[in-house]
C-alpha atoms as a PDB file:
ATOM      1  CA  UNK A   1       0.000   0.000   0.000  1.00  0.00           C
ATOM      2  CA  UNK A   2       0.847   3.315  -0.528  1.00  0.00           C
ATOM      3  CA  UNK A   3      -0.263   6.743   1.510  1.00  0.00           C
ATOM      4  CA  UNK A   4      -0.050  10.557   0.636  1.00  0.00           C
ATOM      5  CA  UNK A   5       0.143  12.966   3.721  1.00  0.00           C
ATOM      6  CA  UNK A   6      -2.859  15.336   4.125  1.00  0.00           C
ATOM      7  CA  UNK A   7      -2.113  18.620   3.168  1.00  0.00           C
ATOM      8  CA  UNK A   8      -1.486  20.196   6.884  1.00  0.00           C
ATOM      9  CA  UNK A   9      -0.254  23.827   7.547  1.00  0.00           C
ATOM     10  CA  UNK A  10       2.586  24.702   9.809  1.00  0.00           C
ATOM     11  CA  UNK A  11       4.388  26.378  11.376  1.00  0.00           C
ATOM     12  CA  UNK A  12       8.366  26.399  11.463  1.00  0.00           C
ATOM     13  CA  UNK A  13      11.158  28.621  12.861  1.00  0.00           C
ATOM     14  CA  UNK A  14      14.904  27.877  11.184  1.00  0.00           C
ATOM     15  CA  UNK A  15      17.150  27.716  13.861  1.00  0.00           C
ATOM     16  CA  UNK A  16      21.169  28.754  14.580  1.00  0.00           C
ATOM     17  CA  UNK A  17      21.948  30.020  17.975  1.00  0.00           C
ATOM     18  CA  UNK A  18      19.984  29.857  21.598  1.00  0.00           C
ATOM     19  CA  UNK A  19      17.886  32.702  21.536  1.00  0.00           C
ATOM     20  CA  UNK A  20      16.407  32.257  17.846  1.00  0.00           C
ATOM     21  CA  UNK A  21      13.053  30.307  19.106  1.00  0.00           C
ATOM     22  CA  UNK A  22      11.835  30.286  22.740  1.00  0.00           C
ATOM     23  CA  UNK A  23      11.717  26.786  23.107  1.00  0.00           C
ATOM     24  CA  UNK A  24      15.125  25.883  22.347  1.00  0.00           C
ATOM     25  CA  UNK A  25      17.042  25.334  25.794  1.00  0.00           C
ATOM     26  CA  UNK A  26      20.757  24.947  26.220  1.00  0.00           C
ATOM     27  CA  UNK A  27      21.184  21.088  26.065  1.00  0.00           C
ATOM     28  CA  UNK A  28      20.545  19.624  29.713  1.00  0.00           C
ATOM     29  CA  UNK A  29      23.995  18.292  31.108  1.00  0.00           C
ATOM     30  CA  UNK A  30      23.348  14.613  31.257  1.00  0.00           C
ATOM     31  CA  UNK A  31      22.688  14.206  27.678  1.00  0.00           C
ATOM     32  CA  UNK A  32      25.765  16.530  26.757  1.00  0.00           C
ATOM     33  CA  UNK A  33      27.227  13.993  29.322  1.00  0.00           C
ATOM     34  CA  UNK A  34      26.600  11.030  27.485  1.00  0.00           C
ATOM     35  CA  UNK A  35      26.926  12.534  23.962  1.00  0.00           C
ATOM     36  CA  UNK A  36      30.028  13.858  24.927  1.00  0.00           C
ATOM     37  CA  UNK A  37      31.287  10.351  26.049  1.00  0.00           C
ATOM     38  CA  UNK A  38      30.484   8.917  22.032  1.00  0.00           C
ATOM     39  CA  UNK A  39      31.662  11.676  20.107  1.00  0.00           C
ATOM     40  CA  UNK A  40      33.543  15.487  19.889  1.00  0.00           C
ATOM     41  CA  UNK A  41      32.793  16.300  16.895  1.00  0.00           C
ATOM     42  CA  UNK A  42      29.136  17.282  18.067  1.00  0.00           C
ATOM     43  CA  UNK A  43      29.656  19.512  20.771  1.00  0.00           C
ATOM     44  CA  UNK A  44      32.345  21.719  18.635  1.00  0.00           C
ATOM     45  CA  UNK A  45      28.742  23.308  17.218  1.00  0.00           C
ATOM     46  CA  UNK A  46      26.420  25.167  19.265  1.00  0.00           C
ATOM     47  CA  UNK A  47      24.300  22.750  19.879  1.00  0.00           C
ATOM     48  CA  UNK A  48      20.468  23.404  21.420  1.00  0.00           C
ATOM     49  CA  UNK A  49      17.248  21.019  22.953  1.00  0.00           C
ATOM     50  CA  UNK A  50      13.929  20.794  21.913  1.00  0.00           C
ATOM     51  CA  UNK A  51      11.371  19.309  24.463  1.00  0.00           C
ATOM     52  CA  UNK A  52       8.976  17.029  22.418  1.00  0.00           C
ATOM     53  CA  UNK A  53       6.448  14.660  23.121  1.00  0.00           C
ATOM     54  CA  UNK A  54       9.074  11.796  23.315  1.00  0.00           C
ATOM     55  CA  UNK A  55      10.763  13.939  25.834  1.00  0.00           C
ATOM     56  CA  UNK A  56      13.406  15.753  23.648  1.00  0.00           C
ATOM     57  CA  UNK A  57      15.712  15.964  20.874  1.00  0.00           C
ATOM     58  CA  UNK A  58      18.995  17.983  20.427  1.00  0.00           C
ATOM     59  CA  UNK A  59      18.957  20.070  17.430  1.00  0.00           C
ATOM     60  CA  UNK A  60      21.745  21.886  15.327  1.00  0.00           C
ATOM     61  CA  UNK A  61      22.403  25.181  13.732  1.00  0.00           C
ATOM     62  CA  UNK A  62      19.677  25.032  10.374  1.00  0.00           C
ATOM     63  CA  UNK A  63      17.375  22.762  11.815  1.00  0.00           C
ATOM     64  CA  UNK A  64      13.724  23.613  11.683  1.00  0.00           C
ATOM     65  CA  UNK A  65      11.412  23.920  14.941  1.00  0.00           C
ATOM     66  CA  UNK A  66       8.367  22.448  14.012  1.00  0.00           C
ATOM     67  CA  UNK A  67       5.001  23.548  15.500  1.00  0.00           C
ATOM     68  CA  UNK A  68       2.658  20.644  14.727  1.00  0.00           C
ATOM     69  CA  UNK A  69      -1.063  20.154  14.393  1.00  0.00           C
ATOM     70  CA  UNK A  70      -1.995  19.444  18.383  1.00  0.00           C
ATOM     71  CA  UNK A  71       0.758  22.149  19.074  1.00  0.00           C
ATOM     72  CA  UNK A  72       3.754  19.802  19.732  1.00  0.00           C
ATOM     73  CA  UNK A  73       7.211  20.889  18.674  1.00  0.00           C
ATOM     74  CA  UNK A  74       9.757  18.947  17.152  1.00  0.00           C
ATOM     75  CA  UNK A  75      13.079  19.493  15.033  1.00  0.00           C
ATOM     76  CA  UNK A  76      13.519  18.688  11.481  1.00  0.00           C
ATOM     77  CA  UNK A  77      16.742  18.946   9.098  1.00  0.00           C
ATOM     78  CA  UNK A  78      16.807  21.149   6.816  1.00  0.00           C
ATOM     79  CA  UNK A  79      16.913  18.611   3.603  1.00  0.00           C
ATOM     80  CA  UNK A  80      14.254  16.388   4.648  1.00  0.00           C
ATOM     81  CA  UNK A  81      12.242  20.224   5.709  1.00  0.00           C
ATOM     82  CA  UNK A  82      12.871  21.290   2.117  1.00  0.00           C
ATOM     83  CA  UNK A  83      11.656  17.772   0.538  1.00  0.00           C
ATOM     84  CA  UNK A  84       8.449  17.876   2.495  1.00  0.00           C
ATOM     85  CA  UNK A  85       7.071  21.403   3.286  1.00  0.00           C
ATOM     86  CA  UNK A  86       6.682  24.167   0.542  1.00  0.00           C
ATOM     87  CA  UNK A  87       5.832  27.854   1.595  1.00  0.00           C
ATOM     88  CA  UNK A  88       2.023  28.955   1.903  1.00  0.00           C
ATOM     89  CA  UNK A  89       1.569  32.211   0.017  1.00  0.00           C
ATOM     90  CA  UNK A  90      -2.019  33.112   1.713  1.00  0.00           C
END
């Protein structure tokens, strides 16, 4: 079988730095903690967290704060954003 997404409107905030969307927290120690322990790399960025309904998700400079339909936020990267969501003009 094969689905389609219904056409939903939403709304999105590109993110770079703390301070660009009030929901976006400095990432709570004990995940930097653990992160930390796997890999550098990460944590050379300024990195930021996201509460969603799964409890949260760290997100990096260009992601995309998604608002969704019951109000729930979530992050999205910027090429799967682009594939999927196309600017409303009204």
């Amino acid at each position: 079988m094969r689905f389609r997404k219904k056409p939903v409107v939403i709304e999105a905030t590109q993110w770079f730095k703390l301070g660009d969307h009030p929901n976006v927290i400095e990432v709570p120690s004990k995940v930097r903690h653990t992160w930390e322990s796997r890999t550098t790399d990460l944590f050379n960025k300024d990195l930021g967290w996201v509460g969603t309904l799964e409890a949260g998700h760290v997100v990096t400079p260009g992601d995309w704060i998604i608002t969704g339909v019951q109000g729930e936020q979530y992050p999205c990267k910027p090429d799967i954003f682009i594939a999927t969501y196309e600017p409303v003009t009204n």
